[in-house]
C-alpha atoms as a PDB file:
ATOM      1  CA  UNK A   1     170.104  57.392  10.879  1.00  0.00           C
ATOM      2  CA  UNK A   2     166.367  56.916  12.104  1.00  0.00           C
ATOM      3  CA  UNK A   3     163.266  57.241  10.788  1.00  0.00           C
ATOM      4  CA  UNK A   4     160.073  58.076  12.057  1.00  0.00           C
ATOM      5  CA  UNK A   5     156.906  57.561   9.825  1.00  0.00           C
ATOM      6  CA  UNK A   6     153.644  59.685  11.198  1.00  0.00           C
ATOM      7  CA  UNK A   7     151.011  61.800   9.990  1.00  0.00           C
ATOM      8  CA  UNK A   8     149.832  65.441  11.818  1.00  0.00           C
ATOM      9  CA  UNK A   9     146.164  65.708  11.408  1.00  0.00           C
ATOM     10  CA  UNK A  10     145.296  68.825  13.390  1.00  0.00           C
ATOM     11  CA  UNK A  11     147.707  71.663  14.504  1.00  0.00           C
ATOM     12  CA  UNK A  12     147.262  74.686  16.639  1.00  0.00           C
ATOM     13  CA  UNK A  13     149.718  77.125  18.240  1.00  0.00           C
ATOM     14  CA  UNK A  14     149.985  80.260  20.404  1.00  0.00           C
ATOM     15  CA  UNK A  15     152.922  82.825  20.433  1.00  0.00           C
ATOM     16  CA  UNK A  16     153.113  86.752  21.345  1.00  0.00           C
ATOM     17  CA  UNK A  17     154.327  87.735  18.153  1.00  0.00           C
ATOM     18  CA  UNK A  18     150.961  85.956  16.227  1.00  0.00           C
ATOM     19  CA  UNK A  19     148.946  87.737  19.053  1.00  0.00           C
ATOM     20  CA  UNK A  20     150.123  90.951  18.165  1.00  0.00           C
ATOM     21  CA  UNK A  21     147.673  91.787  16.161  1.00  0.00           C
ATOM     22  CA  UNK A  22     144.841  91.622  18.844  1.00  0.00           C
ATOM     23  CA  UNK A  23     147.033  93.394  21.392  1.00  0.00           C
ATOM     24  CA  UNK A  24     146.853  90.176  23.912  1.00  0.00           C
ATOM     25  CA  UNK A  25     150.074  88.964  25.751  1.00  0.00           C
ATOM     26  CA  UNK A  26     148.532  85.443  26.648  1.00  0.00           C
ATOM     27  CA  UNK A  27     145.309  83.623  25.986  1.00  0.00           C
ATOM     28  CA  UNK A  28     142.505  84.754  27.622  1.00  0.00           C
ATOM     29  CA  UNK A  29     141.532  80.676  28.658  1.00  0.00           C
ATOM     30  CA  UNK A  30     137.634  80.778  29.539  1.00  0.00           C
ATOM     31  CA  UNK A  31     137.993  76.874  30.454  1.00  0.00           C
ATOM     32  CA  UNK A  32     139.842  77.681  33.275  1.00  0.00           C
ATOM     33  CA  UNK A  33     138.446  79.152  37.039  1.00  0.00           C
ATOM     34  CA  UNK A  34     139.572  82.387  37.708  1.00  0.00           C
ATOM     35  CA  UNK A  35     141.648  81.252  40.803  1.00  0.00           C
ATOM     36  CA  UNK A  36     143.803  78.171  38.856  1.00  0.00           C
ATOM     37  CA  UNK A  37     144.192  80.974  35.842  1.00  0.00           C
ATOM     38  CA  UNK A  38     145.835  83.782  38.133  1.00  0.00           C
ATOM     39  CA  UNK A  39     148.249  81.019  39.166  1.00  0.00           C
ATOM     40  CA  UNK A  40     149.312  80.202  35.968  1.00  0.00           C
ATOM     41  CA  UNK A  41     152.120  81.885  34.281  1.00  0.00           C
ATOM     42  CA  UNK A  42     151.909  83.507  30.773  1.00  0.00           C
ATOM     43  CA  UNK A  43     154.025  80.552  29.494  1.00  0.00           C
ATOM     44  CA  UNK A  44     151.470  77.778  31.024  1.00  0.00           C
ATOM     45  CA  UNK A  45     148.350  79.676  29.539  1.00  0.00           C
ATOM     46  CA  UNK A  46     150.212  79.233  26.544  1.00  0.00           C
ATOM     47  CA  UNK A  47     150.709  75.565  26.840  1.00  0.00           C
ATOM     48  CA  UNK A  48     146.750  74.966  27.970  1.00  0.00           C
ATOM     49  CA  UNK A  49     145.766  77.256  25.381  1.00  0.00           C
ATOM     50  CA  UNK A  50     147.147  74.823  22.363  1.00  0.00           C
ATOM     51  CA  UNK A  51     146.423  72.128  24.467  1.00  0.00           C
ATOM     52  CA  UNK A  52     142.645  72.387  24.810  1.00  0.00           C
ATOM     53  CA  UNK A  53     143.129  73.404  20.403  1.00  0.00           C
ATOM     54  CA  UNK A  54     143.534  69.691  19.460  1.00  0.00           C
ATOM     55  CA  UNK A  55     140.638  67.557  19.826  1.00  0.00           C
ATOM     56  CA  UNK A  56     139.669  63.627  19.305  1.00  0.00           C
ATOM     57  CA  UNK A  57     136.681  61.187  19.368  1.00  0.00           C
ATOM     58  CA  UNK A  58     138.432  59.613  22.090  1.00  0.00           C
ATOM     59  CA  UNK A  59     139.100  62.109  24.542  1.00  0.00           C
ATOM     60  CA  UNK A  60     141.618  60.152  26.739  1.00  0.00           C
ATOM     61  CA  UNK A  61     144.010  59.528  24.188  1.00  0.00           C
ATOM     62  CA  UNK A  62     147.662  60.003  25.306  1.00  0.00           C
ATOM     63  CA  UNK A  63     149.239  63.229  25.628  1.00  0.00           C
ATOM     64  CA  UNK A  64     152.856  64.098  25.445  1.00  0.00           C
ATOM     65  CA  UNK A  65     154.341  67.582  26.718  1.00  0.00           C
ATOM     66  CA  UNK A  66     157.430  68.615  25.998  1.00  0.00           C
ATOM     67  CA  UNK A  67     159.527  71.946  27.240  1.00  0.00           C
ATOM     68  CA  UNK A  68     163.191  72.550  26.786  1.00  0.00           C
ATOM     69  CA  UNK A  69     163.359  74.626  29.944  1.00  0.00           C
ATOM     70  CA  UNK A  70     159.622  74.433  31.196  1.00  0.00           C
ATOM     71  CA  UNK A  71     158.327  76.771  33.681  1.00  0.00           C
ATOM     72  CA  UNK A  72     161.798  78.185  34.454  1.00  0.00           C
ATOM     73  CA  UNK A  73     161.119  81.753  35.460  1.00  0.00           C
ATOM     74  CA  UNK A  74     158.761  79.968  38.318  1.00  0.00           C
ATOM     75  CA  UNK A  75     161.749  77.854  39.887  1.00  0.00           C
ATOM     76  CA  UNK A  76     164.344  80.896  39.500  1.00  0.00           C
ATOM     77  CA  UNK A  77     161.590  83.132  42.027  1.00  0.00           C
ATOM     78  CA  UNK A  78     161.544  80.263  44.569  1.00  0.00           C
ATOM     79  CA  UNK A  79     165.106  79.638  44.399  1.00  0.00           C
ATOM     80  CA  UNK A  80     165.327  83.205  45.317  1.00  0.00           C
ATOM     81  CA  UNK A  81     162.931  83.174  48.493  1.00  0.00           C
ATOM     82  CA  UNK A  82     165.010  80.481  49.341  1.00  0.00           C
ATOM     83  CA  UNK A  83     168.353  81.840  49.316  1.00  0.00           C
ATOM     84  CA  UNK A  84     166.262  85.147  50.834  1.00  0.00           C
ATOM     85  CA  UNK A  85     165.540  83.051  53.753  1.00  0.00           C
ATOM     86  CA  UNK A  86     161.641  83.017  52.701  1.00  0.00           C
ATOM     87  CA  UNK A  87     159.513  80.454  53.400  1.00  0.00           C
ATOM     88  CA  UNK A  88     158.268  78.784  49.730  1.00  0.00           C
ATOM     89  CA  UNK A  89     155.119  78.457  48.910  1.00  0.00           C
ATOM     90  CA  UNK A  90     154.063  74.338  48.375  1.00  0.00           C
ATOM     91  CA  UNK A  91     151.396  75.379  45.706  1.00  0.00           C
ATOM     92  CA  UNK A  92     154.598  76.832  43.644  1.00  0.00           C
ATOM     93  CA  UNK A  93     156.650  74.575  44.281  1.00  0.00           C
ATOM     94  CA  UNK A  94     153.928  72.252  42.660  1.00  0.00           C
ATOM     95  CA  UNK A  95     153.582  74.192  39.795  1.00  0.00           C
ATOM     96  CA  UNK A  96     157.290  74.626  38.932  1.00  0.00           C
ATOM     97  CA  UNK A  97     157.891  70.443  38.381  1.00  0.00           C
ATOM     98  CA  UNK A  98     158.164  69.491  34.891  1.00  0.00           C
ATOM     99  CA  UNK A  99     155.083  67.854  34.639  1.00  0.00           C
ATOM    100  CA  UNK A 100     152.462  70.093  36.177  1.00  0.00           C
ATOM    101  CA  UNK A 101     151.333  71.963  33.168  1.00  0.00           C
ATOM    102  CA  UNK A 102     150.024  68.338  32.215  1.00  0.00           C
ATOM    103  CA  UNK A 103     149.207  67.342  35.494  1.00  0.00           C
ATOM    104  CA  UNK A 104     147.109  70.531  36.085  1.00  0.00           C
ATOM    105  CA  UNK A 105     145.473  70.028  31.849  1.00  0.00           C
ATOM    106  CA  UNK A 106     144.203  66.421  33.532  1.00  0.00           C
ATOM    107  CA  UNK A 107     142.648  68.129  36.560  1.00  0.00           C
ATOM    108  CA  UNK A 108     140.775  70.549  34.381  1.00  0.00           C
ATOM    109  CA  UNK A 109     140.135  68.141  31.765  1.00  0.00           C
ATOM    110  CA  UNK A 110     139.113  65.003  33.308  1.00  0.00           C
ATOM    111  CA  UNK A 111     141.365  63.106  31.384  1.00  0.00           C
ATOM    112  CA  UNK A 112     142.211  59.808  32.785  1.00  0.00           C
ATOM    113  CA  UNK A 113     145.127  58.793  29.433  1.00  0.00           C
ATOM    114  CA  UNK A 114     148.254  58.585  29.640  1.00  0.00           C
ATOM    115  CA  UNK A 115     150.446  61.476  29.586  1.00  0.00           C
ATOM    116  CA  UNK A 116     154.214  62.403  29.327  1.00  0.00           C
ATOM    117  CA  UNK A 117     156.298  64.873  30.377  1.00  0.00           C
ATOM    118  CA  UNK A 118     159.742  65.716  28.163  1.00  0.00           C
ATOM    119  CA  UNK A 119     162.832  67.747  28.298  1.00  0.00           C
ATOM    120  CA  UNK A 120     165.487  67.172  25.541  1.00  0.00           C
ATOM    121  CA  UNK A 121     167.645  69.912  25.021  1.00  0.00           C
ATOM    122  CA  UNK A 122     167.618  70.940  22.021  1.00  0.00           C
ATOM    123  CA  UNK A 123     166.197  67.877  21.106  1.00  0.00           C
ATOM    124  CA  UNK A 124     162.976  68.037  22.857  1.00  0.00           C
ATOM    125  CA  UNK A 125     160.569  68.571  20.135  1.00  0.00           C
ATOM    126  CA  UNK A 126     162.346  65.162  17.784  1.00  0.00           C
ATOM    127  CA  UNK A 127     161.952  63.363  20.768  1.00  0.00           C
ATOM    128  CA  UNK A 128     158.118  64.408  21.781  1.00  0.00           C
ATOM    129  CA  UNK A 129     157.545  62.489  18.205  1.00  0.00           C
ATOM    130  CA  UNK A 130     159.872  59.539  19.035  1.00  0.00           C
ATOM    131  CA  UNK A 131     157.309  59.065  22.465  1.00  0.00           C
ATOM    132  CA  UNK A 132     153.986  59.997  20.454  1.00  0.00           C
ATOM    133  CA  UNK A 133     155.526  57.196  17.774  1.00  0.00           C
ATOM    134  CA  UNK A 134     156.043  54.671  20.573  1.00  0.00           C
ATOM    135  CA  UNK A 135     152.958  54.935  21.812  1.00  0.00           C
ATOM    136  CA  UNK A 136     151.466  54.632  18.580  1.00  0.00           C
ATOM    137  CA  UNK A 137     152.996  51.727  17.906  1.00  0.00           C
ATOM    138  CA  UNK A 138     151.833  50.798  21.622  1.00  0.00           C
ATOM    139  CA  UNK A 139     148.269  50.659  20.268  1.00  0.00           C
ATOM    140  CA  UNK A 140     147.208  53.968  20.742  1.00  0.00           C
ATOM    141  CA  UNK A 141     144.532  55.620  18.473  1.00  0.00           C
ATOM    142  CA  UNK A 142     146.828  59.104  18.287  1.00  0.00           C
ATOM    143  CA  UNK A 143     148.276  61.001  20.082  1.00  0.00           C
ATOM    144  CA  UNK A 144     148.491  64.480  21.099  1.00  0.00           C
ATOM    145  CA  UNK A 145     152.068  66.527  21.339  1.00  0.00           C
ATOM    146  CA  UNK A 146     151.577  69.806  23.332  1.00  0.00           C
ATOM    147  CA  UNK A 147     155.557  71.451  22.584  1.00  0.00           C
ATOM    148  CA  UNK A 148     156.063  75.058  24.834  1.00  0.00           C
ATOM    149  CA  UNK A 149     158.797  76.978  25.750  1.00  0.00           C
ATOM    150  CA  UNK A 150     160.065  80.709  26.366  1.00  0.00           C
ATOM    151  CA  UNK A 151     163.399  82.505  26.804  1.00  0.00           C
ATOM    152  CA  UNK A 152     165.057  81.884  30.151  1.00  0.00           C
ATOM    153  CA  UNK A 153     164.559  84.420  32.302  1.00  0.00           C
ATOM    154  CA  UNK A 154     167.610  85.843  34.419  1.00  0.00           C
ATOM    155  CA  UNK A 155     170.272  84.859  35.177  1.00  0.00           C
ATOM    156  CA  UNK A 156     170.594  82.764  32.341  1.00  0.00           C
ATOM    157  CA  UNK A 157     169.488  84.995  29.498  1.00  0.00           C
ATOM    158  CA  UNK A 158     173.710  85.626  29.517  1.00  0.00           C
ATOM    159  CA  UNK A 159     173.947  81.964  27.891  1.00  0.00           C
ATOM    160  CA  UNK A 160     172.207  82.748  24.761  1.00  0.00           C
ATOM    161  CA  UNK A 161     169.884  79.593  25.282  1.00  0.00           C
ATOM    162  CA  UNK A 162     166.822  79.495  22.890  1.00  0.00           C
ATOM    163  CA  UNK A 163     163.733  80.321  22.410  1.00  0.00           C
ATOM    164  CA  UNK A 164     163.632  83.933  21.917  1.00  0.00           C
ATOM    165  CA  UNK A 165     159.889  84.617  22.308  1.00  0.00           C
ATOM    166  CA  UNK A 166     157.445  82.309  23.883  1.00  0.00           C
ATOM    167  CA  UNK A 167     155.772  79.806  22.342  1.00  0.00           C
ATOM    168  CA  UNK A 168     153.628  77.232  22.179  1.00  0.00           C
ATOM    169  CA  UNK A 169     152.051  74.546  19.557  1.00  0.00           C
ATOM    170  CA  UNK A 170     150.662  71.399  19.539  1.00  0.00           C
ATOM    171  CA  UNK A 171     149.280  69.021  17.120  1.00  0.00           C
ATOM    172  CA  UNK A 172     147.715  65.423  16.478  1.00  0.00           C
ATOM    173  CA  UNK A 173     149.545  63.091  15.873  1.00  0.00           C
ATOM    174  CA  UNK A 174     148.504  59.283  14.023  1.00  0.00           C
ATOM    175  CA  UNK A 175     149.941  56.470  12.017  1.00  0.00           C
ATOM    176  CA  UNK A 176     151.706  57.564   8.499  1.00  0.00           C
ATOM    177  CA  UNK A 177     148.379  55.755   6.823  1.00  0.00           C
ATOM    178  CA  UNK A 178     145.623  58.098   8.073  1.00  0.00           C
ATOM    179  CA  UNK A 179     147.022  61.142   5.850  1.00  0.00           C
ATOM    180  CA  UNK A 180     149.741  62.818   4.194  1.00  0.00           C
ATOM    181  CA  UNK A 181     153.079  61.225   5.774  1.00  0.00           C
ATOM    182  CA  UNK A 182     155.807  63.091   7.885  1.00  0.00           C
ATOM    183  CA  UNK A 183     159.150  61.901   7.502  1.00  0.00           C
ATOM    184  CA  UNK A 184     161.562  62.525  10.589  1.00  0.00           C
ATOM    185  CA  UNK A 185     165.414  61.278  10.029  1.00  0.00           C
ATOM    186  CA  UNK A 186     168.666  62.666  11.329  1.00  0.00           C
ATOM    187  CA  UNK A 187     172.222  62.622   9.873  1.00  0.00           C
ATOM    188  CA  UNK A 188     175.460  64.733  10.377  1.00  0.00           C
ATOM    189  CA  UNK A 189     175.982  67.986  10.213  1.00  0.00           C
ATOM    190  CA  UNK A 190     176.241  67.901   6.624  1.00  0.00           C
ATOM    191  CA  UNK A 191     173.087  70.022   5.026  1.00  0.00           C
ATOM    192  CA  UNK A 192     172.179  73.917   6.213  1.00  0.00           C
ATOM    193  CA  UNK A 193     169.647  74.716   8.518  1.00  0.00           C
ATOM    194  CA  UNK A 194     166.832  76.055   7.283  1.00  0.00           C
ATOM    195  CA  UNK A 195     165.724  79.283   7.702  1.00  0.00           C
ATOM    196  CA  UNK A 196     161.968  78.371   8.626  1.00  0.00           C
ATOM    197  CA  UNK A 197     161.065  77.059  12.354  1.00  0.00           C
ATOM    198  CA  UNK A 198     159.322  73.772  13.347  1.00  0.00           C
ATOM    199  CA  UNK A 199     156.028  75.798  13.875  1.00  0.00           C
ATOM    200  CA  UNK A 200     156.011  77.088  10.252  1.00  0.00           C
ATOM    201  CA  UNK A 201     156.753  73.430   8.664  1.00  0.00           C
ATOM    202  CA  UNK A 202     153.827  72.526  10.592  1.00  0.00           C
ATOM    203  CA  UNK A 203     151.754  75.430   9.255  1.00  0.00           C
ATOM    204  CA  UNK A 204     152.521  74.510   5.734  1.00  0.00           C
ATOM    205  CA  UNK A 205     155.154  76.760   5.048  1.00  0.00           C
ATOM    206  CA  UNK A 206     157.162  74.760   3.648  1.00  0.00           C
ATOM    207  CA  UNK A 207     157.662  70.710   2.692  1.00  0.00           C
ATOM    208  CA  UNK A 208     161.132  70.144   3.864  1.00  0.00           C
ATOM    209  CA  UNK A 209     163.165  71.536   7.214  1.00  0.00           C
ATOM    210  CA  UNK A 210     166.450  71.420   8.437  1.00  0.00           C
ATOM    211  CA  UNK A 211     166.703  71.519  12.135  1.00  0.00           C
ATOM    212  CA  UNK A 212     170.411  71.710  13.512  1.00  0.00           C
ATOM    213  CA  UNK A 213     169.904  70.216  17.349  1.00  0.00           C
ATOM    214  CA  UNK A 214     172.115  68.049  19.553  1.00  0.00           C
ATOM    215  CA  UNK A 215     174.794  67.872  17.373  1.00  0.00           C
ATOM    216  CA  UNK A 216     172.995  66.498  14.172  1.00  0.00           C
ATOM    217  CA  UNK A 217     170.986  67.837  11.584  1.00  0.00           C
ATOM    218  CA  UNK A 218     167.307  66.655  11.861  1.00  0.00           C
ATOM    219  CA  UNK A 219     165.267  66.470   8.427  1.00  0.00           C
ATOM    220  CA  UNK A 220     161.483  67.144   8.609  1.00  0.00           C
ATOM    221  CA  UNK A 221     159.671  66.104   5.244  1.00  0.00           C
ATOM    222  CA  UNK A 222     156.483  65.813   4.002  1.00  0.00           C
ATOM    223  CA  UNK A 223     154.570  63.890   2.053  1.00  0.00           C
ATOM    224  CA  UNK A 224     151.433  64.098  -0.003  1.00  0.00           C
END
């Protein structure tokens, strides 16, 4: 069992079920030009949106980004033109990499930190925290951990894979002393999951979550 001691000062997030209520399918992002926003898709407005949420005194403090399946739906269309005998675009193929929602939150940003880019499985937002908790212990002031993902789009919506609706959060994160303490361990599958999500333990939902991913049980719990 591990343990991971941290404390989540700010927290913001983005999803089309909160935005129902305004009518709006993805953020509207004035920071960005017209011309980099129409190449975006929904699920990277989402990711920029939460991203530019979660500010510092220290503006080039590491960032970490983390996606289970990342800009999927973008590889799946030039996969296509490829087996359609198309010629592919390199501007897509640029923005269908892992890292180039983070890459492209530098450009726009000016941000000259460190930054990460993570895919875990199921696992990917426990081990976003294990890298912002490295690089904490690294030296660095805090960290910020920019999580998005959305369903897969066909033809793997058959497997059943999650999410189910996109979604995007992200949060600062510092050492355990500079507020109320998060407590991240995992054990076998012993305990339940719970019926909250990650995003709703971070909203203050609830104190304690139950996370079944990647074959263990991973226990969120906070502290006062």
């Amino acid at each position: 069992m591990s343990l991971l001691r941290f404390s989540v000062q700010q927290w913001c997030h983005w999803s089309v079920d909160s935005s129902s209520g305004n009518g709006l399918t993805e953020p509207p992002l004035p920071q960005v030009p017209a011309m980099q926003r129409r190449r975006m898709t929904s699920l990277g407005k989402a990711a920029m949106h939460v991203a530019f949420g979660i500010e510092h005194a220290h503006p080039d403090i590491p960032l970490v980004f983390a996606s289970r399946h990342g800009d999927l739906s973008r590889s799946i269309s030039l996969l296509e033109e490829l087996a359609s005998g198309t010629p592919v675009s390199p501007t897509q193929f640029g923005l269908s990499v892992h890292n180039s929602i983070g890459a492209l939150h530098g450009i726009l940003t000016g941000h000259t930190g460190p930054y990460t880019a993570i895919a875990a499985g199921e696992e990917t937002a426990e081990q976003a925290f294990h890298e912002a908790c490295g690089l904490l212990d690294d030296g660095a002031k805090a960290v910020r951990v920019v999580y998005y993902d959305a369903p897969p789009p066909s033809p793997y919506d058959c497997f059943g894979l999650s999410p189910t609706t996109l979604h995007a959060w992200a949060c600062l994160v510092q050492q355990a002393d500079k507020g109320p303490a998060i407590h991240l361990t995992h054990g076998p599958l012993e305990e339940p999951p719970s019926p909250d999500s990650l995003a709703g333990f971070f909203a203050g939902n609830t104190s304690r979550l139950i996370r079944h991913a990647g074959h263990r049980a991973w226990i969120w719990q906070r502290h006062a």
